[in-house]
N, C-alpha and C. Protein backbone atom coordinates (compact mmCIF):
# COMPACT_ATOMS: atom_id res chain seq x y z
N UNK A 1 -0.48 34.86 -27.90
CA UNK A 1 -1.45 35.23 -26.87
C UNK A 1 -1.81 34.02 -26.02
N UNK A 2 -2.33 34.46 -24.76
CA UNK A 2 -2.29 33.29 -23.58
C UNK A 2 -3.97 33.44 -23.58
N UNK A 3 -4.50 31.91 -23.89
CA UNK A 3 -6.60 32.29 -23.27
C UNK A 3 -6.32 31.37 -21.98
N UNK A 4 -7.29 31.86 -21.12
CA UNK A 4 -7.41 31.29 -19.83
C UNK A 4 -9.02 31.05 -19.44
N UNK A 5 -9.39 29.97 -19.38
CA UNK A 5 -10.47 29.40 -19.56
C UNK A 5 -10.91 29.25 -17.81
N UNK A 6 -11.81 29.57 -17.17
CA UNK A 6 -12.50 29.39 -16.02
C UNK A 6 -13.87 29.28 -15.70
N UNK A 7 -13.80 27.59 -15.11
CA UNK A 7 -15.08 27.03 -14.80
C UNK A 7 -16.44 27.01 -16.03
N UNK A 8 -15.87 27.40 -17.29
CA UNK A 8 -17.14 27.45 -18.32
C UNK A 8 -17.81 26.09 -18.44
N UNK A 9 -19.05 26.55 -18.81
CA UNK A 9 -20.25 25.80 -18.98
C UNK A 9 -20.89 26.47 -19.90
N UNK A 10 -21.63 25.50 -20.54
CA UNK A 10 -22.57 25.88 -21.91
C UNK A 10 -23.98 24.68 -21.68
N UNK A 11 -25.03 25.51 -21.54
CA UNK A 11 -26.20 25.06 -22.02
C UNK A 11 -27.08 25.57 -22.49
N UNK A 12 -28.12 24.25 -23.45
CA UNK A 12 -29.60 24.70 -24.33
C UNK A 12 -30.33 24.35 -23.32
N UNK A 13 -31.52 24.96 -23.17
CA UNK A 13 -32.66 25.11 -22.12
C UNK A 13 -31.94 24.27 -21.12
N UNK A 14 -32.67 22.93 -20.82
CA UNK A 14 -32.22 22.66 -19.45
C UNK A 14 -30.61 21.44 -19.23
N UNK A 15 -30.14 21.61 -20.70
CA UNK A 15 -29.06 20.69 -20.75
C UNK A 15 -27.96 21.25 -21.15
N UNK A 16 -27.14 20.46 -19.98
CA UNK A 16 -25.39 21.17 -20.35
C UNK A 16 -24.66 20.03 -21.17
N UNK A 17 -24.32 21.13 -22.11
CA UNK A 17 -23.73 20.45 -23.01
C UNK A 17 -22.23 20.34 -22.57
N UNK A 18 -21.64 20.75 -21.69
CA UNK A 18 -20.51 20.42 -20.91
C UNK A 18 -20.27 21.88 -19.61
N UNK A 19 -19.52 21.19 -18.54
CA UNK A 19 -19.38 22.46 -17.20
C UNK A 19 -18.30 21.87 -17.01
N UNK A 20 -17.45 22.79 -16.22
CA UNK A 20 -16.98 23.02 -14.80
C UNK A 20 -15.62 22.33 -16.29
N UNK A 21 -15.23 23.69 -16.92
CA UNK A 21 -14.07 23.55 -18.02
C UNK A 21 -13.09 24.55 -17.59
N UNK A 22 -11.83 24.45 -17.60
CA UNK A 22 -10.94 25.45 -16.83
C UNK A 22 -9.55 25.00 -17.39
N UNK A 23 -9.23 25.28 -18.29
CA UNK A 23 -7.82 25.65 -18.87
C UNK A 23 -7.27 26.74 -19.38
N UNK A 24 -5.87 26.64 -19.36
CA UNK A 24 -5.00 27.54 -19.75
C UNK A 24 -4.45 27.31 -21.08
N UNK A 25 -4.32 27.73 -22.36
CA UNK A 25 -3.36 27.68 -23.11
C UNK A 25 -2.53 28.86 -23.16
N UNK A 26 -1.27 28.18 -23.40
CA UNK A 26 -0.08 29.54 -23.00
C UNK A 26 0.46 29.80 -24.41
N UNK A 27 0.76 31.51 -24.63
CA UNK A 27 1.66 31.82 -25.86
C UNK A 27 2.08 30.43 -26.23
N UNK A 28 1.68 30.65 -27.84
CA UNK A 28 2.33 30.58 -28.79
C UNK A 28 2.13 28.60 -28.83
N UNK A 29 1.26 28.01 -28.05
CA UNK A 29 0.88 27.17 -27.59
C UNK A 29 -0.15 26.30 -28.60
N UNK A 30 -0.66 25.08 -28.50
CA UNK A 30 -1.64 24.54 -29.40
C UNK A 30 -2.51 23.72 -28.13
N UNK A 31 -4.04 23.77 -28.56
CA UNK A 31 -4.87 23.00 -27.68
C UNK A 31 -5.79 21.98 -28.81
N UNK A 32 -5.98 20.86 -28.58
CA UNK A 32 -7.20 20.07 -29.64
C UNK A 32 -8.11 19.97 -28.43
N UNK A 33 -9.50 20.44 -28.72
CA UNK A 33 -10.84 19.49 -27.88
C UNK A 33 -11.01 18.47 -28.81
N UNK A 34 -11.12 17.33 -28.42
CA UNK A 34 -11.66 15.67 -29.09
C UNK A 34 -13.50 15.73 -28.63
N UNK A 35 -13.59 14.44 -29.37
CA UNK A 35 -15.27 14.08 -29.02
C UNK A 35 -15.81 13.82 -30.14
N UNK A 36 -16.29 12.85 -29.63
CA UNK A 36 -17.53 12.30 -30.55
C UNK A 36 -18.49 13.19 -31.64
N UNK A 37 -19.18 13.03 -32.77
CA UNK A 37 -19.33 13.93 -33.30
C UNK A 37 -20.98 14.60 -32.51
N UNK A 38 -21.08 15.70 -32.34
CA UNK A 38 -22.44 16.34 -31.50
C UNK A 38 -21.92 15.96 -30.01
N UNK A 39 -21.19 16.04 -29.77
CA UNK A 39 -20.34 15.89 -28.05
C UNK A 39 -20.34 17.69 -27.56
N UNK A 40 -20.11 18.50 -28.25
CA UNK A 40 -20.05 19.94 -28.00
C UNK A 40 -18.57 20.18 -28.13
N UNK A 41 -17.93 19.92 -28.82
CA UNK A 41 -16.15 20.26 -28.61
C UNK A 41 -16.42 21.66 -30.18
N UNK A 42 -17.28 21.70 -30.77
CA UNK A 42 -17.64 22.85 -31.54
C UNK A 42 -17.72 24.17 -30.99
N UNK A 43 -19.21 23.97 -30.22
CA UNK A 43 -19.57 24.79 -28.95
C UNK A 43 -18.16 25.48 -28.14
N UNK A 44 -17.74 24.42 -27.51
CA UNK A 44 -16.63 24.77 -27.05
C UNK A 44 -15.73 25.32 -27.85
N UNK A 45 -15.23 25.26 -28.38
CA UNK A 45 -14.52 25.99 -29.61
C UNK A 45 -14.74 27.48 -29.60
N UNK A 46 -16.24 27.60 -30.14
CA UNK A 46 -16.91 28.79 -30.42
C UNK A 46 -16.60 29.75 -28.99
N UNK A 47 -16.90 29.04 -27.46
CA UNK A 47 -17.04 29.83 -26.04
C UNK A 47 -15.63 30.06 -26.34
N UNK A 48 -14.69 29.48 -26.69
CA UNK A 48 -13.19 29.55 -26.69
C UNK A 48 -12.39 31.12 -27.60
N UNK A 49 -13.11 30.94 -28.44
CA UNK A 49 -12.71 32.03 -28.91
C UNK A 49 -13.69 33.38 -29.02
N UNK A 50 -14.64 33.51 -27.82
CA UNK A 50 -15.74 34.47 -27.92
C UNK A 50 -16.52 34.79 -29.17
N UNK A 51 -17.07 33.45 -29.51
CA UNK A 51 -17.96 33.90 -30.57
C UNK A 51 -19.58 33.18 -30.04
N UNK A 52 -19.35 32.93 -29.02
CA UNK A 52 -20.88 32.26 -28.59
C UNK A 52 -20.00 32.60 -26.73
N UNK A 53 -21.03 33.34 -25.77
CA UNK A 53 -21.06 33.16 -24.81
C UNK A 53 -21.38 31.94 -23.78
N UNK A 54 -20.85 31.84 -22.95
CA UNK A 54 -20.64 30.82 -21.81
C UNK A 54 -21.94 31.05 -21.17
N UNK A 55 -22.52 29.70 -20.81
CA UNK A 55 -23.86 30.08 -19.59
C UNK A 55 -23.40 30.46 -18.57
N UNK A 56 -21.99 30.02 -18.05
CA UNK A 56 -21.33 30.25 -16.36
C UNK A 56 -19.68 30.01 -16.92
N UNK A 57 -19.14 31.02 -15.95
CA UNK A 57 -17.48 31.15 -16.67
C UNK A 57 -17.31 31.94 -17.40
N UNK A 58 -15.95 32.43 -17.52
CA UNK A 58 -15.38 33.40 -18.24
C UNK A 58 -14.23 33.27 -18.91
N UNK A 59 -13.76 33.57 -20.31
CA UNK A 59 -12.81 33.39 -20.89
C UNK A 59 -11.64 34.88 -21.18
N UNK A 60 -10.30 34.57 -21.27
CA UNK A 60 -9.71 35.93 -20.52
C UNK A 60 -8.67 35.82 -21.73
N UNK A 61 -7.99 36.76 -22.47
CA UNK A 61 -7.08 36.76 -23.32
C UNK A 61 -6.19 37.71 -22.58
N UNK A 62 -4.80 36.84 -22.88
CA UNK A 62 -3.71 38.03 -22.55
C UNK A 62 -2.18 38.19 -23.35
N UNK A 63 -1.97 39.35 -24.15
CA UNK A 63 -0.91 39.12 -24.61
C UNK A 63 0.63 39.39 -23.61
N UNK A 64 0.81 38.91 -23.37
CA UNK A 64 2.43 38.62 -22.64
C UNK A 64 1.57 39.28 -21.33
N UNK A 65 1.72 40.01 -20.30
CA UNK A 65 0.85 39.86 -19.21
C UNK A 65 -0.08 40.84 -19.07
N UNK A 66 0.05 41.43 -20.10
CA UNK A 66 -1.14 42.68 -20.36
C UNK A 66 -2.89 42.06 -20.53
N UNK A 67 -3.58 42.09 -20.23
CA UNK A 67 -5.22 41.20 -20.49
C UNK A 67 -5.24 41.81 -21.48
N UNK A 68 -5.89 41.32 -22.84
CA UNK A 68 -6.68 42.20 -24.02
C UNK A 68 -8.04 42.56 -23.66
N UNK A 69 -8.69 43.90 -23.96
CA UNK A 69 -10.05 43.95 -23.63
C UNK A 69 -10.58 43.22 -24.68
N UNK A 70 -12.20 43.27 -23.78
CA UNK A 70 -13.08 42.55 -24.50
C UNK A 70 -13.93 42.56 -26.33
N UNK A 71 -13.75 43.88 -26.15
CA UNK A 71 -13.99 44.30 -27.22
C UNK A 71 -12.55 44.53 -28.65
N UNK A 72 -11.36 44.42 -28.06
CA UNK A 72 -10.75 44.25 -29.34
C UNK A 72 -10.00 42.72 -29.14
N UNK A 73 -10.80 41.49 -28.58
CA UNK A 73 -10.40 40.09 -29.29
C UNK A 73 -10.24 39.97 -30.28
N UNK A 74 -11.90 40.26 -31.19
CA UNK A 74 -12.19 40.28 -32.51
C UNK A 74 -10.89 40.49 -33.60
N UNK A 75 -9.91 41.46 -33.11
CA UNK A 75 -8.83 41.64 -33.99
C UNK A 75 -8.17 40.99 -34.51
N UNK A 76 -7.70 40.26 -33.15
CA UNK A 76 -6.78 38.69 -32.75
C UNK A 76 -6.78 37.92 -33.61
N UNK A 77 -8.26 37.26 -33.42
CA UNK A 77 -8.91 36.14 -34.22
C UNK A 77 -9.26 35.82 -35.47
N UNK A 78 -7.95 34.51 -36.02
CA UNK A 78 -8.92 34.05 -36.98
C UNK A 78 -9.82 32.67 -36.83
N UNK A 79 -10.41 32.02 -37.70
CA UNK A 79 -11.36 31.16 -36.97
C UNK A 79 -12.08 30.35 -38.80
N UNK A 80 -11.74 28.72 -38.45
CA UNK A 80 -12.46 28.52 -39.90
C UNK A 80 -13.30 27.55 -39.12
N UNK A 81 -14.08 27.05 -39.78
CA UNK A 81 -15.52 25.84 -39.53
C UNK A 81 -15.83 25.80 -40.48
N UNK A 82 -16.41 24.35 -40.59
CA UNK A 82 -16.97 24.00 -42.28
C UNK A 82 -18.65 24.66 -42.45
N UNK A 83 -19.06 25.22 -41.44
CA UNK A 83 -19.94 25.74 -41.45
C UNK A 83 -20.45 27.34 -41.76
N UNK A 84 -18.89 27.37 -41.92
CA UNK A 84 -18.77 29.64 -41.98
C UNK A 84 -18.52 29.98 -43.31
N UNK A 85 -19.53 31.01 -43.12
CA UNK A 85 -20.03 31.24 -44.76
C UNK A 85 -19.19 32.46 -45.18
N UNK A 86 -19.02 32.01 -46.54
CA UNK A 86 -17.82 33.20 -47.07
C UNK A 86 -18.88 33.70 -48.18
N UNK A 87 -18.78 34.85 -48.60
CA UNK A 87 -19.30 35.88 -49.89
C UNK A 87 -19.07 35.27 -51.24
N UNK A 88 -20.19 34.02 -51.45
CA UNK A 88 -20.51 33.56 -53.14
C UNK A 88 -20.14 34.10 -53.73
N UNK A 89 -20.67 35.44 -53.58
CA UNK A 89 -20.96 36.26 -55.37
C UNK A 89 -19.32 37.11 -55.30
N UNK A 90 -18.79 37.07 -54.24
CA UNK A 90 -17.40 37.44 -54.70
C UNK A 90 -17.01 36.23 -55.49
N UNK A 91 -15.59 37.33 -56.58
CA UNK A 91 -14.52 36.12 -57.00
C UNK A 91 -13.63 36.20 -55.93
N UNK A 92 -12.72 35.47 -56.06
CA UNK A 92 -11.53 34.89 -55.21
C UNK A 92 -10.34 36.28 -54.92
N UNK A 93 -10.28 37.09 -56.07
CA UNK A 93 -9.59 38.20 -56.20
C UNK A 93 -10.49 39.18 -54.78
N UNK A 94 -12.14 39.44 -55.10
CA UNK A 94 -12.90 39.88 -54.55
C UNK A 94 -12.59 39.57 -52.95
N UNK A 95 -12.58 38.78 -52.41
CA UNK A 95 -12.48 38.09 -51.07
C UNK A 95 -11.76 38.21 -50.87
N UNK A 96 -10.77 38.04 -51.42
CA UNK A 96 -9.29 38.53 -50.58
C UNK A 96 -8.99 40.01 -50.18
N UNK A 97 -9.46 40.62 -51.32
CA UNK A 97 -9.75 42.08 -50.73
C UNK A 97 -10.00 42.63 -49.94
N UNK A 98 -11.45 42.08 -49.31
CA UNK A 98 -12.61 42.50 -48.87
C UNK A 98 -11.97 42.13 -47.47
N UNK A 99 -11.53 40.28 -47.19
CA UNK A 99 -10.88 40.46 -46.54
C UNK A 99 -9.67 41.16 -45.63
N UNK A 100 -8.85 41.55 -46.46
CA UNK A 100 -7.41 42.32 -46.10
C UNK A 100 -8.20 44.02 -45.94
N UNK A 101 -9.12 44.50 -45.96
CA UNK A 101 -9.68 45.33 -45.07
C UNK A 101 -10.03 45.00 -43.66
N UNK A 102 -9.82 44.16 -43.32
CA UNK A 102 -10.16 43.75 -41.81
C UNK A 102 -8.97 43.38 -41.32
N UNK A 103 -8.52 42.62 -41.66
CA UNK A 103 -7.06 41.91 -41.35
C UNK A 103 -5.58 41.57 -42.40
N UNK A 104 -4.53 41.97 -42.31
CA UNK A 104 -3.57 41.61 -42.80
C UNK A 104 -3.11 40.48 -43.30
N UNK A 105 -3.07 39.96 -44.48
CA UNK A 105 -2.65 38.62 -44.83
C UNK A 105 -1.45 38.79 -45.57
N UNK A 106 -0.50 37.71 -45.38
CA UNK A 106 1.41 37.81 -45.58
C UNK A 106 1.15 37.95 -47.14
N UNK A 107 0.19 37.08 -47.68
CA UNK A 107 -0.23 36.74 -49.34
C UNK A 107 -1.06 37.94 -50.11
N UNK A 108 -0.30 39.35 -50.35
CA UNK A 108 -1.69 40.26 -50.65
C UNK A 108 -2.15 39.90 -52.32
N UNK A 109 -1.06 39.26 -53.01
CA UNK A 109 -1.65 39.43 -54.46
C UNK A 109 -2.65 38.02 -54.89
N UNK A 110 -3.67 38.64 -55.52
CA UNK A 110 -4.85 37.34 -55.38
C UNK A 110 -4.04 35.86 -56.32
N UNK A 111 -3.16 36.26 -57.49
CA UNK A 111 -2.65 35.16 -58.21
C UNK A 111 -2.02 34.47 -57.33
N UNK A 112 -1.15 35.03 -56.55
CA UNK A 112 -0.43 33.95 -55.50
C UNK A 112 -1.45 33.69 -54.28
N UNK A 113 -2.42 34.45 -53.88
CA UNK A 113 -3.05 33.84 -52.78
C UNK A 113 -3.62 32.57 -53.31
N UNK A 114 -4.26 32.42 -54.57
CA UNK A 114 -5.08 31.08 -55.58
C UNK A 114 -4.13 30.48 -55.73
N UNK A 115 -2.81 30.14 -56.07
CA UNK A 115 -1.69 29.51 -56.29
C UNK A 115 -1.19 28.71 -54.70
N UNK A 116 -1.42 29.64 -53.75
CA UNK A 116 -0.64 29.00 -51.86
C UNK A 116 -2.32 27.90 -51.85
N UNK A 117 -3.09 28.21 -52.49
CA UNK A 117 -4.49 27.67 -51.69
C UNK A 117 -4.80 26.34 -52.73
N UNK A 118 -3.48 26.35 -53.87
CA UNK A 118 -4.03 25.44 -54.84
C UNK A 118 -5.30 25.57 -56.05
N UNK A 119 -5.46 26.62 -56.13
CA UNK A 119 -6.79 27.03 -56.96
C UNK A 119 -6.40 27.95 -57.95
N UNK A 120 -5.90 27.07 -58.97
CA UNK A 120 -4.90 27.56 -60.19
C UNK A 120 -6.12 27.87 -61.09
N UNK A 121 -6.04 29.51 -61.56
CA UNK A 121 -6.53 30.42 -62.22
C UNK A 121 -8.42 30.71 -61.85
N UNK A 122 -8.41 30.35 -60.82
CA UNK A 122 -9.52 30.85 -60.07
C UNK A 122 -9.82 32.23 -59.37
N UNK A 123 -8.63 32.84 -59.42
CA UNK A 123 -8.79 34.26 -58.72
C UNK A 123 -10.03 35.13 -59.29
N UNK A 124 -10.48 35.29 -60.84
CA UNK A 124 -11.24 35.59 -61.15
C UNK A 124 -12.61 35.03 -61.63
N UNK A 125 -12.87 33.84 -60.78
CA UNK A 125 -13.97 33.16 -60.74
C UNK A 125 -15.07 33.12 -59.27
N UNK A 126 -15.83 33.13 -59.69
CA UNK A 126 -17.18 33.76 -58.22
C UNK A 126 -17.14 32.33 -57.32
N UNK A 127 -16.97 32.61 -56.37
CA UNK A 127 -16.63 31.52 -55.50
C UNK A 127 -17.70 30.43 -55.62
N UNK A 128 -18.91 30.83 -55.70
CA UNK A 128 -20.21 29.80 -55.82
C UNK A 128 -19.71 28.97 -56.50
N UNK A 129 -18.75 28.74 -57.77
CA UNK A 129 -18.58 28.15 -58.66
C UNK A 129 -17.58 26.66 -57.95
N UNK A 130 -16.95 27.27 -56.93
CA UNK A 130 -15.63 26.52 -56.44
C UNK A 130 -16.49 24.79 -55.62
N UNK A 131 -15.80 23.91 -56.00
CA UNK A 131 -16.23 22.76 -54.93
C UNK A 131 -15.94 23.12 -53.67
N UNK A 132 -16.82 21.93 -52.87
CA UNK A 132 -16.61 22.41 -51.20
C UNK A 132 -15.31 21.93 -51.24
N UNK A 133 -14.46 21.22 -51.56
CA UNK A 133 -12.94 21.46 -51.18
C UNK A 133 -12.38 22.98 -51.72
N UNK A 134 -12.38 23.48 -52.39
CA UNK A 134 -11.96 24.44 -53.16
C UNK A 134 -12.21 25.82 -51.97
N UNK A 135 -13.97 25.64 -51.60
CA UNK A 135 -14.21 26.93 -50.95
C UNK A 135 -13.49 26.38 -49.30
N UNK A 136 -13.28 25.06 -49.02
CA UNK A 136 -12.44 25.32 -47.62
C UNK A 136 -11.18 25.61 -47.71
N UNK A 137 -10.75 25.12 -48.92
CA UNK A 137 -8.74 25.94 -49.16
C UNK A 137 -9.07 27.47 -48.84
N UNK A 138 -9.93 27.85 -49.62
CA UNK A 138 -10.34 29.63 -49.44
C UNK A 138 -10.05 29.81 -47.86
N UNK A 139 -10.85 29.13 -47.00
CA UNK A 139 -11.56 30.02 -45.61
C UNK A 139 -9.87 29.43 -44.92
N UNK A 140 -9.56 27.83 -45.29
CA UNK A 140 -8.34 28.13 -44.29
C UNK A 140 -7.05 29.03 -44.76
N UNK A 141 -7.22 29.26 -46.14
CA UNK A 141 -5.55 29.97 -46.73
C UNK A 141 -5.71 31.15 -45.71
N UNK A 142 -7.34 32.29 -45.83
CA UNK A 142 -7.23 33.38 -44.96
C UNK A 142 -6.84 33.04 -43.90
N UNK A 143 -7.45 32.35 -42.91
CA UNK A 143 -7.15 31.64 -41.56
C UNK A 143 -5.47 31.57 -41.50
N UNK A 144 -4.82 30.99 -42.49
CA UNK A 144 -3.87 30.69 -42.03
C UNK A 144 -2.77 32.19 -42.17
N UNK A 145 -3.06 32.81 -43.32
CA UNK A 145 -2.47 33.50 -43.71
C UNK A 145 -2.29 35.43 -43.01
N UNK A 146 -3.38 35.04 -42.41
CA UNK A 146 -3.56 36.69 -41.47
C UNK A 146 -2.63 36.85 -40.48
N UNK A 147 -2.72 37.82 -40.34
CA UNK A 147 -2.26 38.59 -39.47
C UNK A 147 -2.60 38.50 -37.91
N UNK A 148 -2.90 37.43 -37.34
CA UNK A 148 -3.67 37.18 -35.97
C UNK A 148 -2.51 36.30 -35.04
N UNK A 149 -2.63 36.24 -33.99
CA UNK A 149 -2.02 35.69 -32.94
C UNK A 149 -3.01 34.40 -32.56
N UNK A 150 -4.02 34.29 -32.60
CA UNK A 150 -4.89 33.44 -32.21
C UNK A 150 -5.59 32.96 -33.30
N UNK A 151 -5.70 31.52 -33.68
CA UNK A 151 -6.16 30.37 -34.53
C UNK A 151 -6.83 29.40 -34.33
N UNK A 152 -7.85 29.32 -34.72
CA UNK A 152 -9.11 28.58 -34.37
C UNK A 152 -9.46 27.49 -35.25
N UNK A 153 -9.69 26.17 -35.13
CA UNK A 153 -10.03 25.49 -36.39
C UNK A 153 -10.91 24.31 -36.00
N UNK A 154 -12.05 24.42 -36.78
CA UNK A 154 -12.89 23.46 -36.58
C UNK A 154 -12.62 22.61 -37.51
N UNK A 155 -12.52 21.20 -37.41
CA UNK A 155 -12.41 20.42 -38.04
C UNK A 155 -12.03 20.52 -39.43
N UNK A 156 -10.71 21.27 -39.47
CA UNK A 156 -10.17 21.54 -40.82
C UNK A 156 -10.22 20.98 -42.42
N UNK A 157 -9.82 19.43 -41.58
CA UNK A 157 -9.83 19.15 -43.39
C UNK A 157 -11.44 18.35 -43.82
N UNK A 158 -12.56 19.08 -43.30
CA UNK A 158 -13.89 18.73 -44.14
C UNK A 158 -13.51 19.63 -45.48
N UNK A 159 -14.33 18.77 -46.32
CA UNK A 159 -14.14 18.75 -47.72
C UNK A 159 -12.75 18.51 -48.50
N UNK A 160 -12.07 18.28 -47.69
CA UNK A 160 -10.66 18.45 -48.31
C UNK A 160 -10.36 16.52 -49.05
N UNK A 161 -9.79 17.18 -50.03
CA UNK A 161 -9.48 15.67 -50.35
C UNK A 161 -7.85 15.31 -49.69
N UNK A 162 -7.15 13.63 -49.86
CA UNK A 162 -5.94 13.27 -48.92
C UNK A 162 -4.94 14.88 -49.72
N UNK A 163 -4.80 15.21 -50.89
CA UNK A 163 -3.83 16.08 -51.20
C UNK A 163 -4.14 17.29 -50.51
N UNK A 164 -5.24 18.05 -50.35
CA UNK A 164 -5.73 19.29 -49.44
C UNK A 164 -5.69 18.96 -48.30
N UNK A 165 -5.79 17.64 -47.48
CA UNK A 165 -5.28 17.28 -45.77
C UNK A 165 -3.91 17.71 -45.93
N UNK A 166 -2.91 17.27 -46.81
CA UNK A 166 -1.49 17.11 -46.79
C UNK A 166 -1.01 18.67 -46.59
N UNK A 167 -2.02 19.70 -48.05
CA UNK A 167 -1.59 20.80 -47.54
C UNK A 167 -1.65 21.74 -45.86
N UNK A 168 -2.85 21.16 -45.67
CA UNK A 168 -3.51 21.82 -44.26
C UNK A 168 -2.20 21.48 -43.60
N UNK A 169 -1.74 20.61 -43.31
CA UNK A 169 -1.04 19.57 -42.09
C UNK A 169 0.74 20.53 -42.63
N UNK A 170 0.68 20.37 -43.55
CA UNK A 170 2.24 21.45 -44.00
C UNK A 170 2.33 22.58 -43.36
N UNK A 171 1.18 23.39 -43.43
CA UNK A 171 0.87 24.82 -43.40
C UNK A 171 0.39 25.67 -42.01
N UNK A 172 0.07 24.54 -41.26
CA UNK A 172 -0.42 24.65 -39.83
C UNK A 172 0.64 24.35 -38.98
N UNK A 173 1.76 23.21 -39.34
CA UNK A 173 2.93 23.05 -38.65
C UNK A 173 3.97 24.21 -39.12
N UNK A 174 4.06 25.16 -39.83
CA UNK A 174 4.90 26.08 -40.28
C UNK A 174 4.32 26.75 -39.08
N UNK A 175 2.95 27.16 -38.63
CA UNK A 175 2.81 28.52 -37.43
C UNK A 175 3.11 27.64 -36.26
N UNK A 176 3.10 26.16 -35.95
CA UNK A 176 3.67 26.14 -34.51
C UNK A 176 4.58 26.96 -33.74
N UNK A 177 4.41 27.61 -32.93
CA UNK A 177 5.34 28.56 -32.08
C UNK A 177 5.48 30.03 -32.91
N UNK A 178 4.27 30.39 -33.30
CA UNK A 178 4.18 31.55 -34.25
C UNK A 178 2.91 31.90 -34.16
N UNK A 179 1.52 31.12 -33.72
CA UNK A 179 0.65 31.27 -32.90
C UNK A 179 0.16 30.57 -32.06
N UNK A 180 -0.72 30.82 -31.14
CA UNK A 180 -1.86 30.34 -30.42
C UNK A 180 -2.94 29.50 -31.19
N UNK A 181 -3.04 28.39 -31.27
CA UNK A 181 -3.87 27.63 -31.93
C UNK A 181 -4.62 26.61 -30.90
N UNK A 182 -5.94 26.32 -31.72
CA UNK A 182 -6.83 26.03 -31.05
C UNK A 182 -7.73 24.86 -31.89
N UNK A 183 -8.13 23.81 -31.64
CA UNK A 183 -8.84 22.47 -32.31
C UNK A 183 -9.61 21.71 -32.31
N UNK A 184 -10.83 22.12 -33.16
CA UNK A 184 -11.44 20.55 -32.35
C UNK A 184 -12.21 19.60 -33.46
N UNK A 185 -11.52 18.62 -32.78
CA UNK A 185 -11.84 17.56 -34.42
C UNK A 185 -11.95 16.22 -33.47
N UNK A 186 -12.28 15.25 -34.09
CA UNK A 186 -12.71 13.86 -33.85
C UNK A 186 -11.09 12.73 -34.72
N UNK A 187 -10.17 13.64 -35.65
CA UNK A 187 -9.34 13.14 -36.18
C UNK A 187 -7.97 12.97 -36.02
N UNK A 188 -7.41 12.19 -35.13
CA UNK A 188 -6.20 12.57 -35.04
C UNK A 188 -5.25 13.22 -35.77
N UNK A 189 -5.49 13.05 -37.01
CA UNK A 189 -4.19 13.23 -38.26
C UNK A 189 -3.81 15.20 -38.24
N UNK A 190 -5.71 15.61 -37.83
CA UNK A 190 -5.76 16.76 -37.62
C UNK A 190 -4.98 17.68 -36.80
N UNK A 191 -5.36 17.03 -35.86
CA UNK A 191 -4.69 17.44 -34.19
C UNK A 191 -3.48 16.92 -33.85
N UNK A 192 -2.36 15.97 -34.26
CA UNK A 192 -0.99 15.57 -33.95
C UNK A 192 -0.34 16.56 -33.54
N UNK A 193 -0.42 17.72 -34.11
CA UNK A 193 0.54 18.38 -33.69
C UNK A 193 0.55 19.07 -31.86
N UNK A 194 -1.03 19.13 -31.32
CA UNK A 194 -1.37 19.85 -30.45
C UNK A 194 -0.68 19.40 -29.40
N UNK A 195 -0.49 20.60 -28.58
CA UNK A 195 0.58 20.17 -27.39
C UNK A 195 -0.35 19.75 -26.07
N UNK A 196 -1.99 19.54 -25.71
CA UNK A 196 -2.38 19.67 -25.16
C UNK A 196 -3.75 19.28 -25.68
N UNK A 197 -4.20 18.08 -25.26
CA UNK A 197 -5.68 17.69 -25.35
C UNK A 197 -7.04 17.59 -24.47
N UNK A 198 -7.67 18.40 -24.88
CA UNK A 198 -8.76 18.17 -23.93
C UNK A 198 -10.30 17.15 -24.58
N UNK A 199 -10.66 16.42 -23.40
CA UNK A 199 -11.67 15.40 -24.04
C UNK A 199 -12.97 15.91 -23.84
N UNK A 200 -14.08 16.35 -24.43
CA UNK A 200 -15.13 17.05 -23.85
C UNK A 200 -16.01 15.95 -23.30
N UNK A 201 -15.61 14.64 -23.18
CA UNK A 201 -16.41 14.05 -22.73
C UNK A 201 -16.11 13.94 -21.22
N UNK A 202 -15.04 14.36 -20.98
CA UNK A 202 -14.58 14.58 -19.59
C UNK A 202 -15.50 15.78 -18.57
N UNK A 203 -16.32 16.61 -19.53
CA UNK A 203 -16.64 17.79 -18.91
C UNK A 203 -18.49 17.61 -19.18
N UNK A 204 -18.61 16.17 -19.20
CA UNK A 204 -20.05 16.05 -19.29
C UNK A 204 -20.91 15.34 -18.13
């Protein structure tokens, strides 16, 4: 899928946290926003994939030259942040479930989904239990593993230790040219692969 970004701006009461933003990412394409940490390349992120509206500007999805409406993006999209909360009191078996009612993942059986995510014999353990590395293998295996055209990632490898970066960085270069991906991190190691960088400090 192709997003086409025009003239967006985002602000809190009387401050813009960045304007006058206008890109294209094309099929099957990768974008990183950079910035300092509290720069807004989050924000941006979020306007990017319609999960927080733009103060001014509009963001446009299109698969091959057809526009997607507005109301079935949501389908498209997957989307992780170290900030997005997944269902505690599920186990790992539980979540994956619950998940694959919404969206398609290539991984349906929970032993091998805990096995691709590194979380050997956890399928039947309540996620509360998992370290914050453990519960971000969770949010990116779904992320990575669905059924979506469009991929969103906030600063992926928080919580991850160097062996969970290594996996992220394996597993994200397997969808190059298989989706639309989207980035925004402060880390290079994260973003190498992106074909296209934008600096949000450019748009302040």
């Amino acid at each position: 899928m192709k997003i086409e970004a025009s003239n967006l701006g985002k602000r809190f009461n009387r401050d813009w946290i960045f304007k006058n933003v206008s890109i294209t990412v094309e099929h099957y394409s990768s974008l990183a926003i950079t910035g300092s940490n509290g720069s807004g390349k989050s924000t941006l992120l979020q306007v990017l994939s319609s999960l927080t509206v733009p103060s001014v500007g509009t963001v446009s999805f299109f698969s091959e030259s057809q526009k997607i409406d507005d109301s079935d993006v949501y389908k498209k999209i997957s989307y992780v942040s170290p900030y997005q909360e997944i269902i505690e009191e599920m186990t790992l078996a539980e979540m994956l479930a619950f998940h694959q009612s919404f969206k398609q993942v290539s991984i349906k059986d929970s032993t091998s989904f805990a096995a691709y995510c590194g979380i050997n014999k956890g399928q039947n353990k309540e996620i509360r239990y998992f370290s914050s590395g453990m519960k971000q293998r969770v949010k990116l295996g779904l992320a990575l593993l669905s059924d979506t055209p469009l991929l969103f990632l906030d600063e992926p490898t928080s919580n991850l230790d160097e062996q969970g970066s290594k996996w992220y960085l394996s597993e994200v270069n397997k969808l190059l040219g298989k989706k639309t991906i989207v980035i925004a991190s402060n880390i290079p190691e994260e973003y190498g692969f992106a074909e296209q960088v934008l600096r949000i400090g450019d748009y302040q």
